[in-house]
N, C-alpha and C. Protein backbone atom coordinates (compact mmCIF):
# COMPACT_ATOMS: atom_id res chain seq x y z
N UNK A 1 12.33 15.96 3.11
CA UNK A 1 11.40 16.14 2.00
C UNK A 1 10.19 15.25 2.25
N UNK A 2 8.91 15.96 1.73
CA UNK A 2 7.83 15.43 2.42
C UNK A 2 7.77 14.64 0.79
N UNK A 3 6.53 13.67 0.60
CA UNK A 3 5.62 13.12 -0.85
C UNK A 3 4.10 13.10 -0.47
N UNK A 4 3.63 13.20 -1.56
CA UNK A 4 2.06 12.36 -1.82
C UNK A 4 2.22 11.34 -3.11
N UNK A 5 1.92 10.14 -2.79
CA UNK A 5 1.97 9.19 -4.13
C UNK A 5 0.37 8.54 -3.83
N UNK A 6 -0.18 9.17 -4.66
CA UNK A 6 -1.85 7.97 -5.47
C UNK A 6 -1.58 6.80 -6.32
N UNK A 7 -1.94 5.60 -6.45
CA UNK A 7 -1.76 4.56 -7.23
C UNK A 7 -3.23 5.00 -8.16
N UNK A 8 -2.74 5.17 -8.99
CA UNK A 8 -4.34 5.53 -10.32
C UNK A 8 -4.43 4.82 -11.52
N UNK A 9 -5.29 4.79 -12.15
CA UNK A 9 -5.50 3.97 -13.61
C UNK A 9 -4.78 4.84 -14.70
N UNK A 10 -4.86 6.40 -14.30
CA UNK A 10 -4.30 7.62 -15.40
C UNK A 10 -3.63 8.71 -14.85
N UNK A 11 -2.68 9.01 -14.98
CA UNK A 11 -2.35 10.11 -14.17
C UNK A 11 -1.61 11.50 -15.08
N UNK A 12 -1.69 12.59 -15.48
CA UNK A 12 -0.22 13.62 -15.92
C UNK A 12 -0.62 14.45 -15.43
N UNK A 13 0.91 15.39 -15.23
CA UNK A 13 0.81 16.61 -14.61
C UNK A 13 1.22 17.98 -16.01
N UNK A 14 -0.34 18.74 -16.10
CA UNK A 14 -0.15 19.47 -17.02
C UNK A 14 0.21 20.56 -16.13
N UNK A 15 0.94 22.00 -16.44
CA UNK A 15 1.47 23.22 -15.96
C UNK A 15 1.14 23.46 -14.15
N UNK A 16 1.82 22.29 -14.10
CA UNK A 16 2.39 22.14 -12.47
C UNK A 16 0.57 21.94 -11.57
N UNK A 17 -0.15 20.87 -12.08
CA UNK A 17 -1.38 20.29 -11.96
C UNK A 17 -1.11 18.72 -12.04
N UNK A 18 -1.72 18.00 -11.04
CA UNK A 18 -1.90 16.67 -11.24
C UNK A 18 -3.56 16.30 -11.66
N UNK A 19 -3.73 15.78 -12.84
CA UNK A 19 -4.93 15.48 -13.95
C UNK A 19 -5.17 13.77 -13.57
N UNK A 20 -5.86 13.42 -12.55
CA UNK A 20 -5.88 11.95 -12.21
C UNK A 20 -7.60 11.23 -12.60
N UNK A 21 -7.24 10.33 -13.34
CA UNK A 21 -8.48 9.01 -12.84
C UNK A 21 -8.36 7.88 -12.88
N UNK A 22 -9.62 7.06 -11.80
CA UNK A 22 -9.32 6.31 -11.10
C UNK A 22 -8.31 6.30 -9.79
N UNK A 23 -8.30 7.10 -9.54
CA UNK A 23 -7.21 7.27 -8.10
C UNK A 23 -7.27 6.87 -6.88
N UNK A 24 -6.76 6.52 -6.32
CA UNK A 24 -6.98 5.26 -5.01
C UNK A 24 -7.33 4.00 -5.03
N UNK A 25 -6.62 3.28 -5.73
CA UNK A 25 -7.11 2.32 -5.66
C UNK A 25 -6.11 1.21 -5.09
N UNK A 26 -6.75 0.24 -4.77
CA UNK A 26 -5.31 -0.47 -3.98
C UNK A 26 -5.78 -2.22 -4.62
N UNK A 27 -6.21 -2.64 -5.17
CA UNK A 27 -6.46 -4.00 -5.23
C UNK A 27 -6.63 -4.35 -6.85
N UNK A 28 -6.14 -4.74 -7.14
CA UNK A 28 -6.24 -5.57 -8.49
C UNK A 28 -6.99 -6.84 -8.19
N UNK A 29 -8.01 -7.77 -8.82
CA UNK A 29 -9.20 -8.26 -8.76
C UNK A 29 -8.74 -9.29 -9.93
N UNK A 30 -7.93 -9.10 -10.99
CA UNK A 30 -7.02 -10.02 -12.08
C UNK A 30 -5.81 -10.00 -12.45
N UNK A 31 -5.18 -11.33 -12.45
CA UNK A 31 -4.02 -11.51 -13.08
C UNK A 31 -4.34 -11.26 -14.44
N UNK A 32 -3.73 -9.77 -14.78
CA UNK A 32 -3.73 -9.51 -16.42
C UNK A 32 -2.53 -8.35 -16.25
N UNK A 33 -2.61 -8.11 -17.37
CA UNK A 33 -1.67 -7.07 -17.61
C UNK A 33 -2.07 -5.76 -17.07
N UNK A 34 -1.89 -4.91 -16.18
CA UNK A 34 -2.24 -3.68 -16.16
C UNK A 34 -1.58 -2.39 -16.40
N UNK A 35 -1.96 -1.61 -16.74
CA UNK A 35 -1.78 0.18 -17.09
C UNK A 35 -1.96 0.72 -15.85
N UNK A 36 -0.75 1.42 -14.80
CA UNK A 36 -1.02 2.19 -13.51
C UNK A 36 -0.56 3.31 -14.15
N UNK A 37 -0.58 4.05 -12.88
CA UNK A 37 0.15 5.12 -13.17
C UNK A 37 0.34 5.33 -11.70
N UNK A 38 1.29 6.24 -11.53
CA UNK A 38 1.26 7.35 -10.08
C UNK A 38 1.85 8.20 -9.67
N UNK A 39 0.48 9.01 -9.42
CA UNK A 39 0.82 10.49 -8.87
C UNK A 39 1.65 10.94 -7.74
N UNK A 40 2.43 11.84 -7.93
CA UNK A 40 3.35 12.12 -6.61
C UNK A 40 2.97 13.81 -6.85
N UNK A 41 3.43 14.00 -5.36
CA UNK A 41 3.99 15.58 -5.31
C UNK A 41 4.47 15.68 -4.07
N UNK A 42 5.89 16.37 -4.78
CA UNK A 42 6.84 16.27 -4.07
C UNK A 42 7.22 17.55 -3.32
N UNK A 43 7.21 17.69 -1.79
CA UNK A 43 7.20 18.97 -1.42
C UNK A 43 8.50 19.15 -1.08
N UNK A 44 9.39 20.24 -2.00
CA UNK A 44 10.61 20.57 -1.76
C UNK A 44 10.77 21.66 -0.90
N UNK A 45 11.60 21.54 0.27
CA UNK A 45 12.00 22.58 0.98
C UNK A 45 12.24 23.65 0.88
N UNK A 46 12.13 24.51 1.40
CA UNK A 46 12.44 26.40 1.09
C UNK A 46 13.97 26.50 0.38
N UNK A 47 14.98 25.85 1.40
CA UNK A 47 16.48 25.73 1.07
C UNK A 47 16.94 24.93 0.20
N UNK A 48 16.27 24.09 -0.52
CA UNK A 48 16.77 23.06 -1.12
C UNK A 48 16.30 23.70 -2.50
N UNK A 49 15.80 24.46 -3.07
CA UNK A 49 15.48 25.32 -4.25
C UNK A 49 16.67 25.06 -4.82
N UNK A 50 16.82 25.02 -6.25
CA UNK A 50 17.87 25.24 -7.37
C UNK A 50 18.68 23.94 -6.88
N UNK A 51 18.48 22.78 -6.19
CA UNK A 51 19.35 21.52 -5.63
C UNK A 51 18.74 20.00 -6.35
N UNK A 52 20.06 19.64 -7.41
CA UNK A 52 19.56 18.50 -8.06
C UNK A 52 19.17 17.48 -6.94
N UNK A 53 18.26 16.87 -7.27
CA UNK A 53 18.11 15.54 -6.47
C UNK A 53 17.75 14.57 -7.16
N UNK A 54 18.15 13.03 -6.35
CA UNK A 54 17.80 11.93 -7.01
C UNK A 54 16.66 11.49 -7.01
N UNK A 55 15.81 11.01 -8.00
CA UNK A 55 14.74 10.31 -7.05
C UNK A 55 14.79 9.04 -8.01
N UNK A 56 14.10 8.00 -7.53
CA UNK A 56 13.85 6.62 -8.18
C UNK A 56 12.69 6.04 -7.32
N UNK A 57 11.93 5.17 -7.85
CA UNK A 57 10.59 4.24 -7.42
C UNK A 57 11.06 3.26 -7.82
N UNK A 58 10.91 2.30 -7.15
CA UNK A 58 10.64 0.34 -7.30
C UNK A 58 9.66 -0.13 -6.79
N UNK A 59 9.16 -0.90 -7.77
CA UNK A 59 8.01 -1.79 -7.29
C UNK A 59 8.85 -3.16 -6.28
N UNK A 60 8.53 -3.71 -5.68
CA UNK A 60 9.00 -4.38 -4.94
C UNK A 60 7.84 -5.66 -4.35
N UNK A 61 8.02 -6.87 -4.02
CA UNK A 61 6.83 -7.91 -3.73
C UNK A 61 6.67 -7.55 -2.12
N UNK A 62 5.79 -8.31 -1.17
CA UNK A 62 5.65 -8.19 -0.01
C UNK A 62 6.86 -8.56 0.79
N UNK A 63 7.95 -9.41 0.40
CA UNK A 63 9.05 -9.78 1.39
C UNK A 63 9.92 -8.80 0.87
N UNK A 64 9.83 -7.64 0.46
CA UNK A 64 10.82 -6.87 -0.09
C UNK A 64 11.54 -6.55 -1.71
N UNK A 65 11.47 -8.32 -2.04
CA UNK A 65 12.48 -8.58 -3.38
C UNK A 65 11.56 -7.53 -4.50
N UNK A 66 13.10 -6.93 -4.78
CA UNK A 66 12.13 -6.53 -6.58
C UNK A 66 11.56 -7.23 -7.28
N UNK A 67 10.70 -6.74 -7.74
CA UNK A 67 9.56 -7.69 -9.08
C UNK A 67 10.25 -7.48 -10.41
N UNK A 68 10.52 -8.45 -10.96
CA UNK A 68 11.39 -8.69 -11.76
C UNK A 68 10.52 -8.63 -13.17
N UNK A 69 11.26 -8.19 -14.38
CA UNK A 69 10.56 -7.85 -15.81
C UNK A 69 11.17 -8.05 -16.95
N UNK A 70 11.22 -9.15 -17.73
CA UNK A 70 12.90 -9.43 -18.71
C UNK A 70 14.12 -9.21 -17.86
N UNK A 71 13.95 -9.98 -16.92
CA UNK A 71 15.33 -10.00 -16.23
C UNK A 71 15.66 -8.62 -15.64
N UNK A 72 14.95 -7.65 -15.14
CA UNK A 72 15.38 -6.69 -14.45
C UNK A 72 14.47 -6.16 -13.81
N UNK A 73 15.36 -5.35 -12.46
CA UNK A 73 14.25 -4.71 -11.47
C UNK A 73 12.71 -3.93 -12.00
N UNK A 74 11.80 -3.67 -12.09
CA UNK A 74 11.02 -2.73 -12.08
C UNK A 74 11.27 -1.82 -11.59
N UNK A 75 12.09 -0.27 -12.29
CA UNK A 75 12.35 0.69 -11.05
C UNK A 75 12.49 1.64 -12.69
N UNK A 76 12.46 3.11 -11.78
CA UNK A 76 12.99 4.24 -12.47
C UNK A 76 13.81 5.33 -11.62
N UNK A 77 14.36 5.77 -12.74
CA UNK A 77 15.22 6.51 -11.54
C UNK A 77 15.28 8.18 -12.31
N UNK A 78 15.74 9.13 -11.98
CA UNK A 78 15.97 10.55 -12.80
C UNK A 78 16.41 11.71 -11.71
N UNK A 79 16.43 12.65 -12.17
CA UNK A 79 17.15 13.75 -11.22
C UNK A 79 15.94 15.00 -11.54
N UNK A 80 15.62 15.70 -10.22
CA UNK A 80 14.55 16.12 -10.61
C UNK A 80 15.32 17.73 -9.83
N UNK A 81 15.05 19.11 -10.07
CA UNK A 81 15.15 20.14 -9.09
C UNK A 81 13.95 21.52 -9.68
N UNK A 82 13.76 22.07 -8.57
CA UNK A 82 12.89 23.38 -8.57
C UNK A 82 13.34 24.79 -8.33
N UNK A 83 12.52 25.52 -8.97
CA UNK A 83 12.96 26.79 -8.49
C UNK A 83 11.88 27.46 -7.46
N UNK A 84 12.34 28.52 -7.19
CA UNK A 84 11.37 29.26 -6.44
C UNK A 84 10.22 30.28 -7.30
N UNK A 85 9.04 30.09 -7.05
CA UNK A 85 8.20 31.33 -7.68
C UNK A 85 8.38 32.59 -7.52
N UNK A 86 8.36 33.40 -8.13
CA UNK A 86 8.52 34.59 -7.79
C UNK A 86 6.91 35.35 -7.03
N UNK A 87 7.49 36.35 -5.47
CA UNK A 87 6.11 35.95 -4.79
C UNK A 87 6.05 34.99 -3.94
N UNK A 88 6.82 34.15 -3.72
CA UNK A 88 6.88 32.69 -2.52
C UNK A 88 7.29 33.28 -1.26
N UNK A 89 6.08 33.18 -0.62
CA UNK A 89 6.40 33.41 1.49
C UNK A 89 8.02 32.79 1.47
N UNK A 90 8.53 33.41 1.86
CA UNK A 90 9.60 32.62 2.30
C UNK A 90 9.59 31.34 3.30
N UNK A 91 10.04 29.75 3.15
CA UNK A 91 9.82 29.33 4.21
C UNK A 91 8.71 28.02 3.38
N UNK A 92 8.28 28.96 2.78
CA UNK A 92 7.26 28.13 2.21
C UNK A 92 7.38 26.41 1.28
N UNK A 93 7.42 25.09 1.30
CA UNK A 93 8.28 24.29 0.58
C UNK A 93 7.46 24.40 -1.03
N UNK A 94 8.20 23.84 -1.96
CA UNK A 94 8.03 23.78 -3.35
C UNK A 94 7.32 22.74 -3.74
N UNK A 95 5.94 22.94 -4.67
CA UNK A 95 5.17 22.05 -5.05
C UNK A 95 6.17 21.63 -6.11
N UNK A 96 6.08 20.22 -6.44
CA UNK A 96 6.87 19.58 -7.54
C UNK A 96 6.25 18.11 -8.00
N UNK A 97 5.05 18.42 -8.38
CA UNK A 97 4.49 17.30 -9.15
C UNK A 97 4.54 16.58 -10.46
N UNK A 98 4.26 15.22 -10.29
CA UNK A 98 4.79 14.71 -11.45
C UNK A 98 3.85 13.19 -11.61
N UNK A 99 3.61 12.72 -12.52
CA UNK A 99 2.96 11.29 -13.12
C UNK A 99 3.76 10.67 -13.90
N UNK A 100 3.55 9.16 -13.61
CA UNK A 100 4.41 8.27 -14.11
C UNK A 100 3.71 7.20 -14.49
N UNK A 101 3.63 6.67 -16.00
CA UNK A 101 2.50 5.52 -16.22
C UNK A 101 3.66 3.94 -16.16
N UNK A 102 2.84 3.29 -15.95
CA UNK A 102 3.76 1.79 -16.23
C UNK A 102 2.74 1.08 -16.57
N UNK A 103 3.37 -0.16 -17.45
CA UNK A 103 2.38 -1.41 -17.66
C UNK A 103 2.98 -2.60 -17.44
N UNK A 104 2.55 -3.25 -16.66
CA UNK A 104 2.60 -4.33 -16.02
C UNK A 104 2.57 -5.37 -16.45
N UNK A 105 2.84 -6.83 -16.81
CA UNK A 105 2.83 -7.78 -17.01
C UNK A 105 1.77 -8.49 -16.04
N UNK A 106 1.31 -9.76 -16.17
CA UNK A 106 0.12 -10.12 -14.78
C UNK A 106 1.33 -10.56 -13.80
N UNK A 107 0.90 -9.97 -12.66
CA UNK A 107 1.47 -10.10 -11.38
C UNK A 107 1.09 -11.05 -10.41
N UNK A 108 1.67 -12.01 -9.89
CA UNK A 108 1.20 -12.91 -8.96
C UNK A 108 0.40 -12.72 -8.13
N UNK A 109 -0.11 -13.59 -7.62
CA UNK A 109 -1.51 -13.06 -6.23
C UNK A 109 -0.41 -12.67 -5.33
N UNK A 110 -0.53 -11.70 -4.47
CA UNK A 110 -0.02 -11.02 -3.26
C UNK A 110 0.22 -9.47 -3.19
N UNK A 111 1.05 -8.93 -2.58
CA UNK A 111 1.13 -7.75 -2.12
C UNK A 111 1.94 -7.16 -2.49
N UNK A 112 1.58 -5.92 -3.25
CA UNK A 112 3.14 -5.08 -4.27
C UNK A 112 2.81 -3.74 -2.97
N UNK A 113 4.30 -2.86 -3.32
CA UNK A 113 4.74 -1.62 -2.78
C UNK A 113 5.29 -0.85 -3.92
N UNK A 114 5.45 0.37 -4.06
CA UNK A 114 5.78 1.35 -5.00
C UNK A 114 6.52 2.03 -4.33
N UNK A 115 7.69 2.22 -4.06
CA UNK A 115 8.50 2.59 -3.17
C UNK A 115 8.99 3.91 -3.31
N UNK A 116 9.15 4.91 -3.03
CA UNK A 116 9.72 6.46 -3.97
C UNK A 116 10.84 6.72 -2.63
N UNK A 117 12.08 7.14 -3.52
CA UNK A 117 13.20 7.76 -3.20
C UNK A 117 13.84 8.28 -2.83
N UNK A 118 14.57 9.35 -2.37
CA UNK A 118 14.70 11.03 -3.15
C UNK A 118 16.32 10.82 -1.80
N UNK A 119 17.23 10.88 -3.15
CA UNK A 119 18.86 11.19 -2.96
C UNK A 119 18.61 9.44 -1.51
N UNK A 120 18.02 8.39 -2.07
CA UNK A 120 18.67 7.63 -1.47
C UNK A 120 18.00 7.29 -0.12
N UNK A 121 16.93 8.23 0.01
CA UNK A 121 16.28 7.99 1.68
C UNK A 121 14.85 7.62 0.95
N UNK A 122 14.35 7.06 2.24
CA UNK A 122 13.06 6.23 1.68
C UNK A 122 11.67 7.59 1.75
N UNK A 123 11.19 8.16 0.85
CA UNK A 123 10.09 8.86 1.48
C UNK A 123 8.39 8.41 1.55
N UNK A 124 8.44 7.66 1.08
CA UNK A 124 6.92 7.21 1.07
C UNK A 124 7.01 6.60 0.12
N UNK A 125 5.98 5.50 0.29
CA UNK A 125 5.19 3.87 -0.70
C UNK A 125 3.28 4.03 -0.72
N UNK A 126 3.32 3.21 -1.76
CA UNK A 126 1.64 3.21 -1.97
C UNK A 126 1.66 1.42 -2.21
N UNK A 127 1.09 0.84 -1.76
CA UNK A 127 1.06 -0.57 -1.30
C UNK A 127 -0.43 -0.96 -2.70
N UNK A 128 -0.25 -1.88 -2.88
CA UNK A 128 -1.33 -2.74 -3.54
C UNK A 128 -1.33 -4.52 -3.70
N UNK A 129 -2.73 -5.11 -3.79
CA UNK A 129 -2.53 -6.25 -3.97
C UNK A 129 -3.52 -7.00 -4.99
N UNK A 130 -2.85 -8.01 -5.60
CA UNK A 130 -3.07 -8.91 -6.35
C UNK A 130 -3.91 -10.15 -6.03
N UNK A 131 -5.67 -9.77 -5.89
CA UNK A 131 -6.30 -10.97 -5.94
C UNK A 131 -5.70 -12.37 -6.85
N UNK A 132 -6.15 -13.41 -5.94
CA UNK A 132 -6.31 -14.40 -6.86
C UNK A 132 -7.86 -14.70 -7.80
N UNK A 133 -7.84 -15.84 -8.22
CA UNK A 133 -8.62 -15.60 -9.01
C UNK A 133 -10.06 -16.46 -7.84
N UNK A 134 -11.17 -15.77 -7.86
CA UNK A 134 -11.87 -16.30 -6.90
C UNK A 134 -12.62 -17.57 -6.98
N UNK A 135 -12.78 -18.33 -5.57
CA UNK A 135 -13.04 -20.00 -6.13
C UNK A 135 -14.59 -19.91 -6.68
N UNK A 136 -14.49 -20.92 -7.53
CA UNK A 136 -16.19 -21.13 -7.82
C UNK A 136 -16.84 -21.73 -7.31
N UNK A 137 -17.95 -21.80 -7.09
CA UNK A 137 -18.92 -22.05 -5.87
C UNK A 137 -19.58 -23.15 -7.18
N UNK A 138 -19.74 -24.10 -6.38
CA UNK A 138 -20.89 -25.76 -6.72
C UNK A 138 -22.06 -25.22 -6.87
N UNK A 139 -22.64 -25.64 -7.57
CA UNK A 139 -24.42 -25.08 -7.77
C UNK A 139 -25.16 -26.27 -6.57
């Protein structure tokens, strides 16, 4: 299974459409609280039609460890499956898009990952990082 994941300021997917702004962005500039979101689409295989699957995302710090939030991972998890259109080339894989907002607590200066899932195998991350706060310059 292939992905696309955008790290964005807004993201939903109205009648199988991803509706994004601010998209691409990779650097946070303040320790504050932020509102992400992110876009995926998930290309399901010809054969794998009508087949529950797992998927889950974790945010995770640069040495790996989960980023922790009232005492627990940052992660989601759900079971997602598709059908086929009627009219689909055969062969062809299944668009399966989806947006996910989170809000953040301020995050330490360094380097986050967004990690996405699916039944347990790793398919793709969208990386970002956490300026510090910049030094002030002497007049």
């Amino acid at each position: 299974m292939e992905a696309i994941m955008l790290l964005c300021d807004y993201a939903e997917e109205i009648g199988g459409k991803l509706y994004i702004m601010g998209g691409g962005w990779s650097r946070l500039l303040r320790r504050v609280p932020v509102m992400m979101s992110l876009a995926v689409k998930l290309l399901v295989p010809w054969d794998e039609a009508d087949t529950t699957h797992k998927v889950s995302l974790s945010l995770v710090k640069e040495d790996g460890e989960p980023v922790m939030a009232e005492g627990r991972p940052v992660q989601l998890s759900g079971e997602v499956s598709v059908t086929r259109a009627p009219g689909l080339r055969h062969g062809t894989p299944i668009d399966l898009p989806f947006a996910l907002r989170f809000e953040t607590s301020a995050l330490e200066p360094g380097w986050y990952e967004w990690q996405l899932r699916v039944d347990d195998s790793f398919i793709t991350q969208s990386s970002f990082e956490v300026l510090g706060e910049p030094a002030r310059q002497e007049d």
